[in-house]
Protein backbone atom coordinates (compact mmCIF):
# COMPACT_ATOMS: atom_id res chain seq x y z
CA UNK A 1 0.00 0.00 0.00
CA UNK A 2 1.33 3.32 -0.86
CA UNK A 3 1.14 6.39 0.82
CA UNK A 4 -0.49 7.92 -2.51
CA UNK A 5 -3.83 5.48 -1.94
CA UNK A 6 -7.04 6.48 -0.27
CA UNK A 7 -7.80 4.74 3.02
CA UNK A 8 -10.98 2.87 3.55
CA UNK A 9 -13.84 4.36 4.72
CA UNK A 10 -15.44 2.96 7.69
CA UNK A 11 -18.32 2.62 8.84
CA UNK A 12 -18.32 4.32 11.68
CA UNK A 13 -17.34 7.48 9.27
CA UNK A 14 -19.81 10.15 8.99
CA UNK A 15 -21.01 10.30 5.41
CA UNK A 16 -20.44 14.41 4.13
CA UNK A 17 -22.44 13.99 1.27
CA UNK A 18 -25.53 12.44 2.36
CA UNK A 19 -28.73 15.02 1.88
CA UNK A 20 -30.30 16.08 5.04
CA UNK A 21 -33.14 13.97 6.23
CA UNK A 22 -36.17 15.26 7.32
CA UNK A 23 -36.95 15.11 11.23
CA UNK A 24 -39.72 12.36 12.38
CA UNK A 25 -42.32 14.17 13.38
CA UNK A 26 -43.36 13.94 17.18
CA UNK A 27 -46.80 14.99 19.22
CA UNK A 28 -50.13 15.04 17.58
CA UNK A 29 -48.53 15.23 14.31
CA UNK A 30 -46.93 11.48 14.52
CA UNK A 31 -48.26 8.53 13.38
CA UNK A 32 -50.85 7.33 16.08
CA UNK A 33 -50.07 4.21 17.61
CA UNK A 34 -52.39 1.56 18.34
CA UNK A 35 -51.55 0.81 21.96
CA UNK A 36 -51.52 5.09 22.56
CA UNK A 37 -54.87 5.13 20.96
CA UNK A 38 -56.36 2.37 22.92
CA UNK A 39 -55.06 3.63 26.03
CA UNK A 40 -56.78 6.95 25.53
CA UNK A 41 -60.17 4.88 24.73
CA UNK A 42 -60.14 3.12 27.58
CA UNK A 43 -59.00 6.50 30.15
CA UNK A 44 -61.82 8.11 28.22
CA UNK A 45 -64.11 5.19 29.25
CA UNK A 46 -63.02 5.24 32.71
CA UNK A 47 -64.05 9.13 32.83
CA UNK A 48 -66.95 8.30 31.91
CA UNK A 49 -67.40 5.94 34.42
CA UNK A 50 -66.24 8.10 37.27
CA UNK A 51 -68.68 10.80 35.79
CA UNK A 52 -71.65 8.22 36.41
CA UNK A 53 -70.43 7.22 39.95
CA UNK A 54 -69.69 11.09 40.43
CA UNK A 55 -72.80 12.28 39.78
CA UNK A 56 -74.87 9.44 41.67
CA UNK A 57 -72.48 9.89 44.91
CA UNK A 58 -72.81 13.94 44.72
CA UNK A 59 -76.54 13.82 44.39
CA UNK A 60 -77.33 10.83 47.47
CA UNK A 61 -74.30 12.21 49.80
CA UNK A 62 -74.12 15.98 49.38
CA UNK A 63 -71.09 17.13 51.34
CA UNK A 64 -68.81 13.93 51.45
CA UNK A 65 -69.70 12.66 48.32
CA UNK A 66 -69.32 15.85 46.14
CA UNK A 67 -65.63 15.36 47.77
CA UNK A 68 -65.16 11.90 47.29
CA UNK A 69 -66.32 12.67 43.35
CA UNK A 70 -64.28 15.33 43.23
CA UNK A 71 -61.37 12.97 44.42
CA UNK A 72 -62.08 10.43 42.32
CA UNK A 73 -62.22 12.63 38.80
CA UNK A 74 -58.62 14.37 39.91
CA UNK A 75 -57.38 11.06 40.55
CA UNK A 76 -58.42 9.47 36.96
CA UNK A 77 -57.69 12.87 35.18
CA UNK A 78 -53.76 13.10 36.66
CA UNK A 79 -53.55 9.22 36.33
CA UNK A 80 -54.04 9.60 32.57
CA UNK A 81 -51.86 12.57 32.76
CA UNK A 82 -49.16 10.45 34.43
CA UNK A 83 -49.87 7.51 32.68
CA UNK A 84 -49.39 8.48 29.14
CA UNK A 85 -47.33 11.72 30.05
CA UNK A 86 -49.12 13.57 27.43
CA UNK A 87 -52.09 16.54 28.39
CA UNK A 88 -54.13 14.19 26.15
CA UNK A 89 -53.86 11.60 28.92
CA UNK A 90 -55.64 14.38 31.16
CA UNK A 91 -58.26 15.25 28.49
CA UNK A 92 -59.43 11.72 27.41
CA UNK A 93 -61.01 11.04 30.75
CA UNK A 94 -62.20 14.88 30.74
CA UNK A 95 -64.31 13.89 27.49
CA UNK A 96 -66.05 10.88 29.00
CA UNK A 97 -66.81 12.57 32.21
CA UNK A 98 -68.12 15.19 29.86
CA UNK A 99 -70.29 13.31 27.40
CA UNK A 100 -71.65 11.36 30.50
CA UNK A 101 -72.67 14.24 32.77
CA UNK A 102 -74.51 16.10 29.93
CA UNK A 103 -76.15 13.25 28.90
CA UNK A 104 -77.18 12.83 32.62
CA UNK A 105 -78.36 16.48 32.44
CA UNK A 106 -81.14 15.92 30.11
CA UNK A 107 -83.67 14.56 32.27
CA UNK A 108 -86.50 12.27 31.43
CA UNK A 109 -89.73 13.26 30.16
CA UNK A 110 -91.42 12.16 33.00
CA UNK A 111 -89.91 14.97 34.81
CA UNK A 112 -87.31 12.86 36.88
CA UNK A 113 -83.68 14.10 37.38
CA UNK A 114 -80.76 12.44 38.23
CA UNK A 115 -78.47 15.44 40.41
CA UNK A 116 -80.09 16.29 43.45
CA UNK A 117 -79.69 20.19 44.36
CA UNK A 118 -78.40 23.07 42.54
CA UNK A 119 -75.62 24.30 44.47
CA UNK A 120 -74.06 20.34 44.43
CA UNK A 121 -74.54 19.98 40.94
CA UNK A 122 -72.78 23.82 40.19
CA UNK A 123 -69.73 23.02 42.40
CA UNK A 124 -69.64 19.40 40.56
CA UNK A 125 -69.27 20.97 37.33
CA UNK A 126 -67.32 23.59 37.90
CA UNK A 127 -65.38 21.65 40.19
CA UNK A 128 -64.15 18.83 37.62
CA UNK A 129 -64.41 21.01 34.68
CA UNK A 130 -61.37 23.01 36.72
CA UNK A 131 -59.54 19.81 37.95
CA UNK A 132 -59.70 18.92 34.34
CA UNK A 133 -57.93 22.30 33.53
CA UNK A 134 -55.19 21.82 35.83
CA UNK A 135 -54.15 18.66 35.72
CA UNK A 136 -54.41 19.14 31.28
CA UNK A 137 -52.17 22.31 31.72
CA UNK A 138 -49.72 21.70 34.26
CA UNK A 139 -46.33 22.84 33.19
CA UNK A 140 -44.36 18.92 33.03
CA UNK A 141 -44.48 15.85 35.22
CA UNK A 142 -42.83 15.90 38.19
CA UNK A 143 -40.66 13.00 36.29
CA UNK A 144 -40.48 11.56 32.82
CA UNK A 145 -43.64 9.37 32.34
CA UNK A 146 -40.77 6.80 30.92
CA UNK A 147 -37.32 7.73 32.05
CA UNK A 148 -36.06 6.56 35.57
CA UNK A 149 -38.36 6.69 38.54
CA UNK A 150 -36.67 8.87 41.75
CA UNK A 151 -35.68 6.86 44.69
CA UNK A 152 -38.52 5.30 46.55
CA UNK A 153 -41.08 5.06 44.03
């Protein structure tokens, strides 16, 4: 081998002449995936059930239950927020709560209703509808939803 010849290019080599490749795109504008979007299904299922419980515990047990309801929707809407570590994962239980609790709203024609009074039913609306809010806009997780866990968890 002379000292005139090219050396071999490795792999490991950077290639200079390559044309730039476009970024993957991340967020709502990637490809959905199938285990994301069931998750989201079934968190928006489970708000929906905690909206039915909700509203049934709120109207029978007016102080302690409009709590424990209360409890029980922040719990499923920062679970979801945890869980996938996306606000979506806060919002997709937010929807079923929502669709449920309208729904519930309506009434029957025969005049029967399903909240009890009108200051319980106000503070359970507003009340979710704003623990919805937070736990949907809150800044970042106190850890990454898939990195290392801190000591003790």
């Amino acid at each position: 081998m002379s000292s005139r010849q090219r050396p071999r290019a490795s792999s490991r080599a950077p290639r200079t002449n390559a044309p730039p490749r476009a970024p993957e795109p991340t967020g709502l504008a990637a490809a959905p995936k199938p285990g994301r979007i069931a998750a989201y299904a079934g968190l928006a299922v489970l708000g929906a059930a905690v909206g039915l419980a909700g509203t049934l515990l709120q109207g029978a047990l007016f102080p302690g239950g409009l709590l424990l309801a209360l409890l029980a929707a922040a719990g499923v809407f920062y679970g979801g927020r945890v869980l996938t570590g996306t606000q979506l994962g806060a919002l997709a239980p937010a929807v079923g709560w929502f669709v449920v609790v309208v729904l519930l709203l309506g009434g029957r024609p025969e005049g029967d209703f399903v909240f009890g009074e009108e200051l319980g039913l106000a503070l359970f609306m507003l009340g979710t509808m704003g623990i919805a809010v937070m736990c949907a806009t809150m800044s970042r997780l106190p850890y990454p939803a898939d990195g290392p866990r801190p000591p003790g968890t």
